[in-house]
Protein backbone atom coordinates (compact mmCIF):
# COMPACT_ATOMS: atom_id res chain seq x y z
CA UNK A 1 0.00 0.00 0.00
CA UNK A 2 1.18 3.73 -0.92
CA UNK A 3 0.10 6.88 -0.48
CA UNK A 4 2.24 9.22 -1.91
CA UNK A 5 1.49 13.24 -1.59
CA UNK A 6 2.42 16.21 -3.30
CA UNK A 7 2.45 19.49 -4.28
CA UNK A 8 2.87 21.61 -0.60
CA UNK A 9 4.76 23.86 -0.45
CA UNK A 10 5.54 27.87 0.53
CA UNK A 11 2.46 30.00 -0.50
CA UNK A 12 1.71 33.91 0.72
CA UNK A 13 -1.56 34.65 2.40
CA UNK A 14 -4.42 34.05 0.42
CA UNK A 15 -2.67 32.07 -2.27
CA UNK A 16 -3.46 28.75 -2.83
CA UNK A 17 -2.07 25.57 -3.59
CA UNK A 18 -3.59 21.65 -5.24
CA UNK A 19 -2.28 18.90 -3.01
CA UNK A 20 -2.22 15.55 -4.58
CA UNK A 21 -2.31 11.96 -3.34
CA UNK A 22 -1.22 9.09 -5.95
CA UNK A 23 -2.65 5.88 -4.14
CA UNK A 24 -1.92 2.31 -4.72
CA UNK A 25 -1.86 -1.69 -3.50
CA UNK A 26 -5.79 -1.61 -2.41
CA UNK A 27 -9.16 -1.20 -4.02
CA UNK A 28 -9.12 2.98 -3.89
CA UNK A 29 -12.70 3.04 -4.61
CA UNK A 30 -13.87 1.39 -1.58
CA UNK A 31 -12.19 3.48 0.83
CA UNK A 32 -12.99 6.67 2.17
CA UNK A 33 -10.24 9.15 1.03
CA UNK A 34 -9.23 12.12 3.25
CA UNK A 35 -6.77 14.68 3.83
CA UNK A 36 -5.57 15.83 7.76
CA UNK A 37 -3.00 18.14 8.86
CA UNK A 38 -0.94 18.47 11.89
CA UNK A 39 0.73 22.23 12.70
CA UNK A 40 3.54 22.06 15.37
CA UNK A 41 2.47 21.38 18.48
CA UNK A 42 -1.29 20.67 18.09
CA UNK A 43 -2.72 17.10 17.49
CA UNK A 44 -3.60 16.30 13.96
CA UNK A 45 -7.01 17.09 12.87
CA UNK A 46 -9.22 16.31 9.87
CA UNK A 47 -9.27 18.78 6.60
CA UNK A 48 -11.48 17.03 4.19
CA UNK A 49 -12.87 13.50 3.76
CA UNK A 50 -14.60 12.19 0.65
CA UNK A 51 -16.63 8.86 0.61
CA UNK A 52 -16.48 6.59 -1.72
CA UNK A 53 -18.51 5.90 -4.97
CA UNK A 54 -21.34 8.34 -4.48
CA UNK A 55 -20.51 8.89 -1.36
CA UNK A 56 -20.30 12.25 1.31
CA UNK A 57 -17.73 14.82 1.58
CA UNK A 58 -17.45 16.46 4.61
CA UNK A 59 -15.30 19.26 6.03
CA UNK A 60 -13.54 21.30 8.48
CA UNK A 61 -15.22 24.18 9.69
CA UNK A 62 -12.45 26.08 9.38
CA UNK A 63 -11.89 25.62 5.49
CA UNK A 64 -15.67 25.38 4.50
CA UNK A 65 -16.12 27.48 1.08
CA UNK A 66 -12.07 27.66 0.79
CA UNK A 67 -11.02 24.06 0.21
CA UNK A 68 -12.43 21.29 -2.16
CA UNK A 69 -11.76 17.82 -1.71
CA UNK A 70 -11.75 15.86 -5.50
CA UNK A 71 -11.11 12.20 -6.55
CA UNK A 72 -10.62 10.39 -9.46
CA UNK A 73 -11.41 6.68 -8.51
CA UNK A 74 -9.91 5.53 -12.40
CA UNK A 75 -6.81 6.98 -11.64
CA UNK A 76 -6.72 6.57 -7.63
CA UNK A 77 -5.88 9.98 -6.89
CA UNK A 78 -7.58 11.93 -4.36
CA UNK A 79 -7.12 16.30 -4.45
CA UNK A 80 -7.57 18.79 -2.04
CA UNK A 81 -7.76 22.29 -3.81
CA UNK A 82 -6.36 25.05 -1.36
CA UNK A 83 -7.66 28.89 -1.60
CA UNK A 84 -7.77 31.81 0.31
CA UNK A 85 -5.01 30.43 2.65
CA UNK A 86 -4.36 31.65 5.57
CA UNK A 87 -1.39 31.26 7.91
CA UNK A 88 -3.13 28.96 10.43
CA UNK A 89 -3.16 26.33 7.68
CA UNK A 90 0.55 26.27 7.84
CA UNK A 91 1.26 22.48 8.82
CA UNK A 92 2.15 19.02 7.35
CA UNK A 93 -1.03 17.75 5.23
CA UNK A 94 -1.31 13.98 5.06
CA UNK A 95 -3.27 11.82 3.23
CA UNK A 96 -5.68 9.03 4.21
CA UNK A 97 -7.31 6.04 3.23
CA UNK A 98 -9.99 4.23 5.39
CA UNK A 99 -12.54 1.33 4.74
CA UNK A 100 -15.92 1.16 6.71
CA UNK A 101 -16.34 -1.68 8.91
CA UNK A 102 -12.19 -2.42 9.02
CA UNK A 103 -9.06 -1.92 10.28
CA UNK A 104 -7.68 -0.72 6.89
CA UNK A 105 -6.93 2.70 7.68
CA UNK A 106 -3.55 3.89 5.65
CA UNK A 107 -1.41 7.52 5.73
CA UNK A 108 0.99 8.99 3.38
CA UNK A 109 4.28 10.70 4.55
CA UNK A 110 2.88 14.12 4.35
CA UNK A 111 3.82 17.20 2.93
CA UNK A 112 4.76 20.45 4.34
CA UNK A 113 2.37 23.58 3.79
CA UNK A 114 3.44 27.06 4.47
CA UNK A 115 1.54 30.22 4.68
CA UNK A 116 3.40 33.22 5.18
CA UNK A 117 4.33 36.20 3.38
């Protein structure tokens, strides 16, 4: 299994940035994809989440209007379009991949997002 992200990176106050997440080595569209981040010091928390086939999409509060979770089940990538950022969304973003009912519940290695100017 792999989850591999990409795209952070160093973006000024209300910028924005695409974060990617290539997945492989499980059946993608059974699993609930979703992205967290962790900022120094805090615990990690959850961004976005998308269901699977048909399925919800929920998010943070905090990012509501500003962020869009996307996937693409026929390649296994899951997106989570960034805008308006603001410096409190500085922090590692990771990707994640959960099945219902399951212990299956996979992360990527993250990758760093800055906001600052």
């Amino acid at each position: 299994v792999q989850l591999v992200e990409s795209g952070g990176g160093l973006v000024q106050p209300g910028g924005s940035l695409r974060l990617s997440c290539a997945a492989s080595g499980f059946t993608f569209s059974s699993y609930i994809m979703s992205w967290y981040r962790q900022a120094p010091g805090k615990e990690r928390e959850l961004v976005a989440a998308r269901g699977s086939v048909g399925g919800f999409t929920n998010y943070a509060d905090s990012v509501k209007g500003r962020f869009t979770i996307s996937r693409d089940n026929a390649k296994n990538t899951v997106n989570l379009q960034m805008n308006m950022l603001k410096p409190e969304a500085t922090a590692v973003y990771y990707c994640n991949a959960r099945l219902v009912g399951s212990t299956f519940n996979f992360w990527g290695q993250g990758t760093q997002v800055t906001v600052s100017s």
